[in-house]
Every structure is written in structure tokens, then in C-alpha cells.
Protein backbone atom coordinates (compact mmCIF):
# COMPACT_ATOMS: atom_id res chain seq x y z
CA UNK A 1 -4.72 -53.58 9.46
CA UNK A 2 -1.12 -53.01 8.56
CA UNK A 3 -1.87 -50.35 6.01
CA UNK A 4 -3.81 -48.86 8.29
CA UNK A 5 -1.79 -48.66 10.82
CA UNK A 6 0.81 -46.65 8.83
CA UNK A 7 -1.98 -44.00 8.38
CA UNK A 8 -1.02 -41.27 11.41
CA UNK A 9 2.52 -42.03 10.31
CA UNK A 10 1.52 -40.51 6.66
CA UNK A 11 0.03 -37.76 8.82
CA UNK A 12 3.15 -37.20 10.69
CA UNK A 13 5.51 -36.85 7.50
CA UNK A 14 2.35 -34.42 5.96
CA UNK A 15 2.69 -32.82 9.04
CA UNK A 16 6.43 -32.38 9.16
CA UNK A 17 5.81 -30.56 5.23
CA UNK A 18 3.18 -28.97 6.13
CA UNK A 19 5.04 -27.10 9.15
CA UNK A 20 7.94 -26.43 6.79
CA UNK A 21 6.07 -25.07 4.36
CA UNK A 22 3.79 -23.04 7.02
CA UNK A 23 7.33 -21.74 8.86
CA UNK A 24 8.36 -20.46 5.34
CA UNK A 25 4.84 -18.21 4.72
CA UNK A 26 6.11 -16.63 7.84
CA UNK A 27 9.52 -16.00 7.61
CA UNK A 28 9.06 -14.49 3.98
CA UNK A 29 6.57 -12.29 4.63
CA UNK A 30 7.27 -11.19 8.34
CA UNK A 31 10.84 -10.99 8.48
CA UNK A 32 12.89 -11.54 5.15
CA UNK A 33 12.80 -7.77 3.84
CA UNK A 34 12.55 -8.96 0.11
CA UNK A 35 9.79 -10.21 -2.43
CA UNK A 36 9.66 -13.36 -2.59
CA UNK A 37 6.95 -15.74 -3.65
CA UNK A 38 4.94 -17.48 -0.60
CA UNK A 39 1.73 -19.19 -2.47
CA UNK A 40 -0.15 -19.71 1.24
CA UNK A 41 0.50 -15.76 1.74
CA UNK A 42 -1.08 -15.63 -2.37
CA UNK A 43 -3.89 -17.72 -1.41
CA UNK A 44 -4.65 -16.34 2.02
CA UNK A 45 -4.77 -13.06 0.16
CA UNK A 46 -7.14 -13.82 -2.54
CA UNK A 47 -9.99 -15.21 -1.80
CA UNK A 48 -10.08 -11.77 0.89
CA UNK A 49 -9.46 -9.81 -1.98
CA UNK A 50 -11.58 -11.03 -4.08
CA UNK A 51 -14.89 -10.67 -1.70
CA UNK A 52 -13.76 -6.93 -0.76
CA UNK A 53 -13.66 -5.99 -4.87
CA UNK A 54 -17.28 -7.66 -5.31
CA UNK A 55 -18.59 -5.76 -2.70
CA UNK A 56 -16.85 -2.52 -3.48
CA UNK A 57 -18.48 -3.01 -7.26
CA UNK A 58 -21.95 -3.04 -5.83
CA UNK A 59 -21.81 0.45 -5.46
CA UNK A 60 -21.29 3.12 -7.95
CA UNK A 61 -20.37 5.97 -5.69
CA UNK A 62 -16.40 6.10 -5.19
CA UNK A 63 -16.36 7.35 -1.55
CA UNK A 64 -18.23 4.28 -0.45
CA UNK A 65 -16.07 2.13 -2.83
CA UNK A 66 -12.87 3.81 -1.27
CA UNK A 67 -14.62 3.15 2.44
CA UNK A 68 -15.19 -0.45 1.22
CA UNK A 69 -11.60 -0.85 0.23
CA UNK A 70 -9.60 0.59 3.01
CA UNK A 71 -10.65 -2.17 5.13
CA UNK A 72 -8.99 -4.94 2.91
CA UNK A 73 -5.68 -4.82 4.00
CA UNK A 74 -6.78 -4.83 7.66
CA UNK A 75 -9.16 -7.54 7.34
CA UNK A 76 -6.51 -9.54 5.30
CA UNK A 77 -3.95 -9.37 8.02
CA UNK A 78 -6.28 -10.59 10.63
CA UNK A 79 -7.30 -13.25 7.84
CA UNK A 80 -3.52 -14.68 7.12
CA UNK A 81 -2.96 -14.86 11.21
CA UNK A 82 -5.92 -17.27 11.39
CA UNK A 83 -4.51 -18.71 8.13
CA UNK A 84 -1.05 -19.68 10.10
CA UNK A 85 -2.82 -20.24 12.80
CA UNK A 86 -5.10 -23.29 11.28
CA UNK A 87 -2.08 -24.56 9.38
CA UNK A 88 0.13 -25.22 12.56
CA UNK A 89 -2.76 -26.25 14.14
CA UNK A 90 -3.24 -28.86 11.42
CA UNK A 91 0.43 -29.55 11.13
CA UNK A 92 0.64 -29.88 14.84
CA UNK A 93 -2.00 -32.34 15.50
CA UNK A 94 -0.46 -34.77 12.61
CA UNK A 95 2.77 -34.72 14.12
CA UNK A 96 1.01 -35.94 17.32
CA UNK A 97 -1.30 -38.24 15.44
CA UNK A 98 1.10 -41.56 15.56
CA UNK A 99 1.62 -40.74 19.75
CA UNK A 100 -2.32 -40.26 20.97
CA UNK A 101 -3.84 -43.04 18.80
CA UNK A 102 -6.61 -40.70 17.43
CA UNK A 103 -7.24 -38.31 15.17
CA UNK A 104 -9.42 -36.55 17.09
CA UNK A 105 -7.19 -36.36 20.80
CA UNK A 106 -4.24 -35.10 18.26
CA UNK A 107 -6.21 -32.29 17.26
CA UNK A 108 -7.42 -31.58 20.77
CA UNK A 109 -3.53 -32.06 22.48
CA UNK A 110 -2.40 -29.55 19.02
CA UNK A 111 -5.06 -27.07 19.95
CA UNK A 112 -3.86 -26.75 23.87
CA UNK A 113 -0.23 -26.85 23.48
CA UNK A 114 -0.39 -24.39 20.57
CA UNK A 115 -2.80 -21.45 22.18
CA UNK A 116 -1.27 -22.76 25.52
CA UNK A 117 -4.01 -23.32 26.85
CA UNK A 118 -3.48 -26.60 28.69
CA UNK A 119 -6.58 -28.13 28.84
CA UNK A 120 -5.39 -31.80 27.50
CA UNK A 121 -2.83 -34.11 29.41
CA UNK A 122 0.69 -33.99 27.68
CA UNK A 123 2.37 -37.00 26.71
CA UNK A 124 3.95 -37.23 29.76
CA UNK A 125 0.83 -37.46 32.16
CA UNK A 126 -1.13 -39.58 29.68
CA UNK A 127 1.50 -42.44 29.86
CA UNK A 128 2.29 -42.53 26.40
CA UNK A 129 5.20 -42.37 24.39
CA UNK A 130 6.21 -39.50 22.85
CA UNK A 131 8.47 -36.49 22.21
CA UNK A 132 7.31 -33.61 25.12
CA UNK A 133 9.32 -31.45 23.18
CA UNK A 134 6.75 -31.37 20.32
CA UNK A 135 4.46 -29.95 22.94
CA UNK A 136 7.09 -27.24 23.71
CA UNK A 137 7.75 -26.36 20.13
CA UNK A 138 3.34 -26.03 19.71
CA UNK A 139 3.53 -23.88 22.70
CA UNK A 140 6.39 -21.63 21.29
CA UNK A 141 4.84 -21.74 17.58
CA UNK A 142 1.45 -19.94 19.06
CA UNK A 143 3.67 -17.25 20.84
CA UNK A 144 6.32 -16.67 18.30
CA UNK A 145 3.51 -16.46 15.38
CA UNK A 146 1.53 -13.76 17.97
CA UNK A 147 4.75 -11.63 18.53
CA UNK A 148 5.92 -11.46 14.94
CA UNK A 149 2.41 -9.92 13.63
CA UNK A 150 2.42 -7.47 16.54
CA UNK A 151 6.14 -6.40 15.53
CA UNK A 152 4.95 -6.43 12.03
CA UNK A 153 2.58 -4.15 12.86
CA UNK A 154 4.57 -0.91 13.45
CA UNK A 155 6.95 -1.83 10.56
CA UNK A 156 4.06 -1.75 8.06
CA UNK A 157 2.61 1.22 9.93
CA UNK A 158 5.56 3.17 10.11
CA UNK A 159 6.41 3.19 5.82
CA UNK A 160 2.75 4.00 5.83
CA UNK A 161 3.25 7.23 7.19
CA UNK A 162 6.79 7.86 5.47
CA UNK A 163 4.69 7.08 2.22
CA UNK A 164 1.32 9.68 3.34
CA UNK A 165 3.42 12.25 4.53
CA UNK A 166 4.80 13.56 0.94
CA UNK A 167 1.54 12.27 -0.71
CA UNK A 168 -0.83 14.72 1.80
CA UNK A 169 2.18 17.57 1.58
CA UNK A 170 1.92 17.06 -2.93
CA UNK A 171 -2.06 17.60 -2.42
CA UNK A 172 -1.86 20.42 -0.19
CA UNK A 173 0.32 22.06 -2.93
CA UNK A 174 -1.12 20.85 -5.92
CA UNK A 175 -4.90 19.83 -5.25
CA UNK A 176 -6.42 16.47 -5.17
CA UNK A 177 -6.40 14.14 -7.25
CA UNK A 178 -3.09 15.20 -8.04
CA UNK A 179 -2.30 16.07 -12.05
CA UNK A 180 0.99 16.59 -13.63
CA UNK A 181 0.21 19.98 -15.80
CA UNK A 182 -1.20 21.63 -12.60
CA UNK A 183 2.01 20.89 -10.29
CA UNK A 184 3.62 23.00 -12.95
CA UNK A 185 0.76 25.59 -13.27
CA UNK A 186 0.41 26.43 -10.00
CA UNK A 187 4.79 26.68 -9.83
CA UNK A 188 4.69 29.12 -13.16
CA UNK A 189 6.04 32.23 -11.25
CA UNK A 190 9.72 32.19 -11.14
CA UNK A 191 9.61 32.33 -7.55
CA UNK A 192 7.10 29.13 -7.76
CA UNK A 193 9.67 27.36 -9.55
CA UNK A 194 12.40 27.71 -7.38
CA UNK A 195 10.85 25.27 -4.78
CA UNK A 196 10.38 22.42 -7.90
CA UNK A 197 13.85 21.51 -7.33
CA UNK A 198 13.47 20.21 -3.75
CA UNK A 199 10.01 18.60 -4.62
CA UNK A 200 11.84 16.77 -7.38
CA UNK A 201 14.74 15.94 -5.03
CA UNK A 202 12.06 14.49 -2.24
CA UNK A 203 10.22 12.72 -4.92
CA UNK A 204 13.35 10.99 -6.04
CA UNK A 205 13.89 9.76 -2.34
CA UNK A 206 10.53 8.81 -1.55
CA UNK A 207 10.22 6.73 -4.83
CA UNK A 208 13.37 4.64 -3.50
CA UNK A 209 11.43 4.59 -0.33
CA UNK A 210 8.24 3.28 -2.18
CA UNK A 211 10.34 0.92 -4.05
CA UNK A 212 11.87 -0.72 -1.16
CA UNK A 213 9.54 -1.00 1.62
CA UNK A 214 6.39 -2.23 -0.84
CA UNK A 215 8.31 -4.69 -2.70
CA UNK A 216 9.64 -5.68 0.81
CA UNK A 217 5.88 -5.65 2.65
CA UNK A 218 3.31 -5.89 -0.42
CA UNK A 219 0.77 -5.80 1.83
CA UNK A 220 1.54 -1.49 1.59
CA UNK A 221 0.24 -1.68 -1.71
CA UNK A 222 -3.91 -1.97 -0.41
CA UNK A 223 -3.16 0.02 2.49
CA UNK A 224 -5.04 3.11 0.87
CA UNK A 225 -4.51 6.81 1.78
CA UNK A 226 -6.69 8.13 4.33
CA UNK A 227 -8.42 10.34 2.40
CA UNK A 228 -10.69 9.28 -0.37
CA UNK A 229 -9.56 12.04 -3.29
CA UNK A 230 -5.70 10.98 -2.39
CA UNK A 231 -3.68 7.96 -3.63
CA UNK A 232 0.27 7.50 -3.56
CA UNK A 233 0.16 5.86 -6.78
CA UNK A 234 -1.49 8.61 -8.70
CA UNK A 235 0.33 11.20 -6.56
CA UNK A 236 3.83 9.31 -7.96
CA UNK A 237 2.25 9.37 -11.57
CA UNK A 238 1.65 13.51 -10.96
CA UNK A 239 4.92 13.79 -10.06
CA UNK A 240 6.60 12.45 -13.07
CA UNK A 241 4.52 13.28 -15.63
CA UNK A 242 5.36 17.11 -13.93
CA UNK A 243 8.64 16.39 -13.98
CA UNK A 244 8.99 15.03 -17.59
CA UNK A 245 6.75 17.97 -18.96
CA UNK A 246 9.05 20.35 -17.56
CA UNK A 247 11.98 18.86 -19.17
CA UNK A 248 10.09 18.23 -22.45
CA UNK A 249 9.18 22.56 -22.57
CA UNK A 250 11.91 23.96 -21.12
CA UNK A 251 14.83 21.34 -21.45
CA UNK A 252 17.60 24.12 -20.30
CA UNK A 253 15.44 25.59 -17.74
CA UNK A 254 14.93 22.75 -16.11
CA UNK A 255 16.74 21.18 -12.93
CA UNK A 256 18.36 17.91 -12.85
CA UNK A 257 16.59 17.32 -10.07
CA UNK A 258 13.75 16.36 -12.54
CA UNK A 259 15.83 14.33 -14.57
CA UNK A 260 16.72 12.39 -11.55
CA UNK A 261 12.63 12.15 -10.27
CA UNK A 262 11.75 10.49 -13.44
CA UNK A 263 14.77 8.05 -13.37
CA UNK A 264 13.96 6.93 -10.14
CA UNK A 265 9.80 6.81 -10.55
CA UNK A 266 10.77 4.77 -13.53
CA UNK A 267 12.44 1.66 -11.65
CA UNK A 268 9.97 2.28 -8.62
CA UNK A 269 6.66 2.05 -10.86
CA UNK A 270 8.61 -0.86 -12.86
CA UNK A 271 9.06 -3.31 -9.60
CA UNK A 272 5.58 -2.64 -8.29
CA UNK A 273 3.69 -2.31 -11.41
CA UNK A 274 5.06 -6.51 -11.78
CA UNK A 275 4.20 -6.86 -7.67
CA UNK A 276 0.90 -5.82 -8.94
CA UNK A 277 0.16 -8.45 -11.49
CA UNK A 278 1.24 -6.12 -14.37
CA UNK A 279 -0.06 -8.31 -17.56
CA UNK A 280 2.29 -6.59 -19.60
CA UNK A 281 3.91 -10.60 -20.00
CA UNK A 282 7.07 -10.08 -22.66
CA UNK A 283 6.01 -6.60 -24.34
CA UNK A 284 4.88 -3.97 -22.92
CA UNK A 285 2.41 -3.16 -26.19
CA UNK A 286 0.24 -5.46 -24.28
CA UNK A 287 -1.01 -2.80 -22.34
CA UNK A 288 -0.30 0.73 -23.39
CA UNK A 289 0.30 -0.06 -27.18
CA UNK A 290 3.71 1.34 -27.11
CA UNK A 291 5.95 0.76 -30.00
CA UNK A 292 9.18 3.25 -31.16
CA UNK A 293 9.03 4.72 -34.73
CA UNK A 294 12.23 6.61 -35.88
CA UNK A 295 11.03 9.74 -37.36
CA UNK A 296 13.14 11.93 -40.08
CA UNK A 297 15.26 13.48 -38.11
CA UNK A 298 16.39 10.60 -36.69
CA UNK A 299 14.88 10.91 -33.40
CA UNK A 300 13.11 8.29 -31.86
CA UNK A 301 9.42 8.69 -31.28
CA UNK A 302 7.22 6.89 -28.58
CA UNK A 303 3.13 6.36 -29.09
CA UNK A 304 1.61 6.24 -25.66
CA UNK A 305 -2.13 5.57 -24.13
CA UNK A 306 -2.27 9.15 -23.72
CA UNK A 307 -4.09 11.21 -26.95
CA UNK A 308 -2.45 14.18 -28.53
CA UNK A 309 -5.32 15.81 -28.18
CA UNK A 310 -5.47 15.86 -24.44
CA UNK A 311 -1.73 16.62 -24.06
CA UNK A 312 -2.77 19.69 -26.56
CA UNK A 313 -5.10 20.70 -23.70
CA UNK A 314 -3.08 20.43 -21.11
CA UNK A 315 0.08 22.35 -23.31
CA UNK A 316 -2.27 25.11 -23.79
CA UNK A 317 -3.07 25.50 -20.11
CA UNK A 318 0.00 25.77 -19.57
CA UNK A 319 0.69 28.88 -22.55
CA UNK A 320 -1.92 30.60 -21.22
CA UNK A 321 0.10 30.98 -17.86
CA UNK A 322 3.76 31.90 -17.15
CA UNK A 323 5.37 28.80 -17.64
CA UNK A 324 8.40 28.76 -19.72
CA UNK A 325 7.43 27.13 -22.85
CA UNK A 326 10.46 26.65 -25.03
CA UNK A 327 9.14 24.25 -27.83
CA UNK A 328 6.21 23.56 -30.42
CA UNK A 329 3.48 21.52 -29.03
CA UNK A 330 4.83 18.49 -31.46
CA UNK A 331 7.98 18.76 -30.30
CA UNK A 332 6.97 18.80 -26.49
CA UNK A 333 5.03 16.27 -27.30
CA UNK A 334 7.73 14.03 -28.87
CA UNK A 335 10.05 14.51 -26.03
CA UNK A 336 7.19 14.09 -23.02
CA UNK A 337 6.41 11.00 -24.63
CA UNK A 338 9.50 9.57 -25.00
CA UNK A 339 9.69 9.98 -21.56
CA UNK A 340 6.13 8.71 -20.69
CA UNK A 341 6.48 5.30 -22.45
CA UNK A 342 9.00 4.31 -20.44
CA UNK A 343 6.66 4.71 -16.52
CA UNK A 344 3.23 4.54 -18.37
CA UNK A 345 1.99 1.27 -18.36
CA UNK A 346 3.62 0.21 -15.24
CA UNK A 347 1.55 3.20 -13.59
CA UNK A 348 -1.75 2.48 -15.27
CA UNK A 349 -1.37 -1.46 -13.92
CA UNK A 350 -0.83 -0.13 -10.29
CA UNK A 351 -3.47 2.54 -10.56
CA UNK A 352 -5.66 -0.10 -11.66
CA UNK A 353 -4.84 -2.86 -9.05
CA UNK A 354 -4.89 -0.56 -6.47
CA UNK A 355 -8.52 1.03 -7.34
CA UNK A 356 -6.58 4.58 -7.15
CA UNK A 357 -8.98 7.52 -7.37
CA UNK A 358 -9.71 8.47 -10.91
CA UNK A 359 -7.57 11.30 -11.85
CA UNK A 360 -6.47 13.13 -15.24
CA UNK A 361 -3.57 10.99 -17.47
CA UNK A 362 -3.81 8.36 -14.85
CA UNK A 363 -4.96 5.92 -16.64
CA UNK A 364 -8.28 3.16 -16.91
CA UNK A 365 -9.91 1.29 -13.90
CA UNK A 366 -11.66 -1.52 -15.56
CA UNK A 367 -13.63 -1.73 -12.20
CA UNK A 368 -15.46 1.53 -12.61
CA UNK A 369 -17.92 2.57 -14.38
CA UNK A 370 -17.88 5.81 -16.58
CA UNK A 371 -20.35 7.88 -14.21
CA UNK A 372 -18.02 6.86 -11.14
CA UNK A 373 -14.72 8.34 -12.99
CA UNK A 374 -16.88 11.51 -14.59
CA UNK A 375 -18.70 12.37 -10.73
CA UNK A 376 -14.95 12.27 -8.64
CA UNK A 377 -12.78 14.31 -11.82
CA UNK A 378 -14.25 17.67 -11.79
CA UNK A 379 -11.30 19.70 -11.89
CA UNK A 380 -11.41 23.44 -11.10
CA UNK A 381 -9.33 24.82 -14.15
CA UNK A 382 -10.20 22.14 -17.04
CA UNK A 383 -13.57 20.68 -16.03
CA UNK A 384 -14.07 17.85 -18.16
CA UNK A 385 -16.69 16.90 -20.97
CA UNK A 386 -18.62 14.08 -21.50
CA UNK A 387 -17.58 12.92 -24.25
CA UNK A 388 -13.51 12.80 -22.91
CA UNK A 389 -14.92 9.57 -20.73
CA UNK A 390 -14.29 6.16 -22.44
CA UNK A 391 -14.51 2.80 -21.05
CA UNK A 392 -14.60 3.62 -17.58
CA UNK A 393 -11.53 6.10 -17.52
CA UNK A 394 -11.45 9.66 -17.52
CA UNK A 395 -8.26 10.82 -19.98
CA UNK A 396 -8.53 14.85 -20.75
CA UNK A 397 -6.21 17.58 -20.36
């Protein structure tokens, strides 16, 4: 009997931990703007995340897998409220275990004071001993946890629309999916190529933007575009690989502003590609097979996922326009890649996590079959060929 009567006390210090470590889920993910790891926020996540990406593979149309996705990140809000929810409702009603005598009352006096719904006598009217300002602290813990996910709410919201607003304004200009060769085939008058500047210079911007607010909120990274054919991570990808061309074919032509973009998208895509599991682990050859070679000159060569053969493509697109095109296609090549290793893997990993919409250069999606990727890339200029499909990614010029 006296073993068992130190039982609710157990429950109390379990309780007392279990609030602690409940409080801190909270604070890190609703209010501490940095990443830090909360494994009840992980594991709230998951299991969400995991049903969504089942369902979304039962279908082998991308629009429907797109519809399927873009209600995770609502649905695993919702899903981590009740998660806090339970827990303090669990914590709670240990704490008031030792006080009522019962497991059973402690739940049912955790459940009122917590939802305030005041259904069950407090200490005070039962005649027991006890702490009434546990009951105040429930009470407070149901309203505080309520307010905090409605102010979340906006904050979330609001870098949402920061984030679509450049993405819809990059498709408008450069068609959807986005592709780094077109951005600068569609700017090959000199007139066009004025304006790259500024969309380098609001790329550069937006990626600290990115950077910040979805290593701050990670929850941004499933909140998917609201249309199906658009995707900020593929968009960002677009964007360097645009910028890094042009520097690559017309190094004194083009603007720093470029140089800058790709400096930028390079830290950006390096934080979230690790926020989104990147399994690079020590070397980044784990993913893209990148390795340096020095070549004879001296120079220092980069091998990237990317083929020759469908940078060739996209190099001649490009000389059959008015594009300045100051170097051989090996050197381009040699200098675009040297570039390219550096964002490359880090944007195939988020691309990939994220389920972006297949696009040219953007990488695999292990999640998709080859007809999936081959039905949504049909691009106008350079429609692609069968045979440029492999293992469920589409990689062509």
C-alpha cells in the first residue's frame, strides 16, 4: 500500500516534465523566431505527413497530387493544436492526480479548468487540499495556447504572400514551371536585359527573406503555391541557374546584381535544403556526385547532376536567339558549373521534400513516377523526348 500510494505522486513529477517539455514545443515553434529542434513539433508533424504523401502517391496525375498536398500544412496545424492540447491535458490531470484521489476525477477537473469549461468542483468547493492556483494556470494554459496559434496565423500567412508575390510576378515573366535558359531567352533584346538587373536585385532580397522566415516558421516550407504549375523552390532554382548562365556567357556583360543573386540563393538553398532533411550527411557527393578536378589550365572544374548534353541544348537555344554569348560551350559550361555545384544538391533535396512541380534542371522526385514528370513538362520552345526521362525526373535542355 505504501508503494502505491506514491503512484499519483510519480504522476505529478511526470506531469511537472511533461508540462515543461510541452511549454517548450510552444515557445520554439510559436514565438522564438529561430530553428530550433522541438521533437513533439517532429513527431506531431510526421505521422500527418506521412499519411498526406501515401495518399498523394495513389494517384499518378500531378494536379490531384498537388490538390492532395496543399492541404498538409493546414491539416498539420490543426493536428499539433490538438497535439498541445492532449499533452497539457495529460500533464494537467497528473499534477492534480495526488489532490482528487483518482485518476479518473484528475482527468475530468484537467479537462474543465483547461477548456474552462467548469463543469467539475475546484479544489476549493470539493474540500480538499490543494493548490487553486493549478486550476488558474489550466485555465490560462487553454487560452494562452488558443491565442498564440491565432497570432501565429497571420505571421505564417503574411511571409506566405511576401514569398508568392515574386514567385507569381517570375511566372508571369518567364512561364511556368519556371526554367533558367528561358528567363534569359525571353530577356535576349538589349532592352529585355536591362530589367535583369532589378530581377536579380529582388531575387537577392527575397532569398534573405526565404532564408529567414522558413528557417524561422518551417512549417512555410509545405505551404505550397496556389497554383499547381508554380513552386518557390523551383522558381529560386530558375533564378540562379539564370543568373549563373548569364555570368558563365557573358562574364563582362553581366551585372553584379547576378553575382550577388547567386551568393545569396546559395546560403538560402544551403539552410533549408538541411531544414529539409538534406541526406547529403558529411559530403555533398552523396547526392549530386560532385567532386572538383583541376584541369590544365589550372582552373578548377565541378561535375554536377546536370548532363552536358542537356546544358548543350539549352546553350544552343540560347545561340539561336540574341543573347550575348561570349564563350565556347565547354567553357560556359566549366564556369556554369562551377557555379551550379555549389546550390545544386541543396535545391534538388528541397525540390524533392517539397514535391515541387517537375520542371527542367530541377532535379529528381523519387515520389513520381516517369509519366507524372513527362505529362506536367511540356515546354513550348524545347518539348521534351522520351527518352530525356529517367527515374522519375525529367532533366533536358
Amino acid at each position: 500500500m505504501e508503494t502505491i500510494a506514491w503512484i499519483p505522486w510519480a504522476g505529478f513529477a511526470i506531469g511537472i516534465i511533461l508540462l515543461i517539455l510541452t511549454w517548450h514545443s510552444v515557445i520554439v515553434t510559436t514565438i522564438q523566431p529561430r530553428t530550433v529542434t522541438s521533437y513533439i513539433t517532429f513527431l506531431g508533424w510526421a505521422p500527418v505527413n506521412a499519411v498526406f504523401h501515401f495518399l498523394a502517391r495513389r494517384t499518378h496525375r500531378y494536379e490531384r497530387k498537388d490538390r492532395i498536398l496543399a492541404l498538409l500544412a493546414p491539416v498539420s496545424l490543426l493536428m499539433m493544436l490538438v497535439v498541445w492540447l492532449l499533452l497539457f491535458l495529460t500533464s494537467y490531470a497528473l499534477i492534480f492526480w495526488p489532490f482528487v484521489g483518482d485518476l479518473v476525477s484528475a482527468f475530468n477537473l484537467a479537462g474543465s479548468s483547461l477548456f474552462t469549461l467548469g463543469f467539475t468542483l475546484s479544489f476549493a468547493a470539493q474540500h480538499q487540499d490543494g493548490p487553486a492556483v493549478l486550476e488558474f494556470l489550466a485555465a490560462a494554459t487553454g487560452m494562452i495556447i488558443i491565442a498564440l496559434q491565432i497570432g501565429y496565423l497571420p505571421t505564417l500567412y503574411g511571409a506566405f504572400n511576401r514569398r508568392e508575390t515574386l514567385v507569381t510576378a517570375l511566372n508571369m515573366r518567364a512561364g511556368s514551371p519556371s526554367w533558367g535558359p528561358e528567363i534569359l531567352a525571353r530577356h535576349q533584346t538589349p532592352r529585355a536585359r536591362a530589367t535583369l538587373p532589378a530581377l536579380f536585385a529582388a531575387w537577392e532580397t527575397w532569398a534573405a527573406d526565404i532564408m529567414e522566415s522558413h528557417s524561422s516558421y518551417p512549417w512555410l516550407l509545405v505551404f505550397r503555391s496556389h497554383e499547381a504549375l508554380h513552386s518557390w523552390s523551383v522558381s529560386l532554382l530558375a533564378v540562379l541557374d539564370a543568373a549563373a548562365l548569364y555570368l558563365a556567357l557573358a562574364p563582362d556583360e553581366a551585372p553584379e546584381e547576378a553575382h550577388q543573386c547567386v551568393q545569396s540563393g546559395i546560403v538560402a538553398l544551403g539552410k533549408l535544403g538541411r531544414l529539409a532533411q538534406n541526406p547529403r550527411g558529411s559530403s555533398p557527393e552523396k547526392v549530386s556526385g560532385i567532386h572538383m578536378k583541376n584541369t590544365s589550365d589550372g582552373a578548377t572544374a565541378s561535375e554536377i547532376a546536370l548532363p552536358f548534353d542537356r546544358f548543350r541544348e539549352a546553350y544552343e537555344y540560347l545561340q539561336s536567339g540574341e543573347f550575348p554569348i561570349l564563350r565556347s560551350v565547354e567553357d560556359t559550361w566549366m564556369a556554369f558549373s562551377g557555379w551550379r555545384a555549389r546550390y545544386e544538391a541543396d535545391a534538388y533535396a528541397l525540390n524533392d521534400f517539397t514535391v515541387a512541380v517537375p520542371a527542367p534542371w530541377s532535379g529528381p522526385r523519387y515520389n513520381m513516377t516517369r509519366r507524372e514528370a513527362y505529362e506536367v513538362i511540356m515546354h513550348p520552345t524545347l518539348p521534351p523526348e522520351p527518352a530525356e526521362i529517367s527515374s522519375g525526373s525529367l532533366q533536358r535542355g
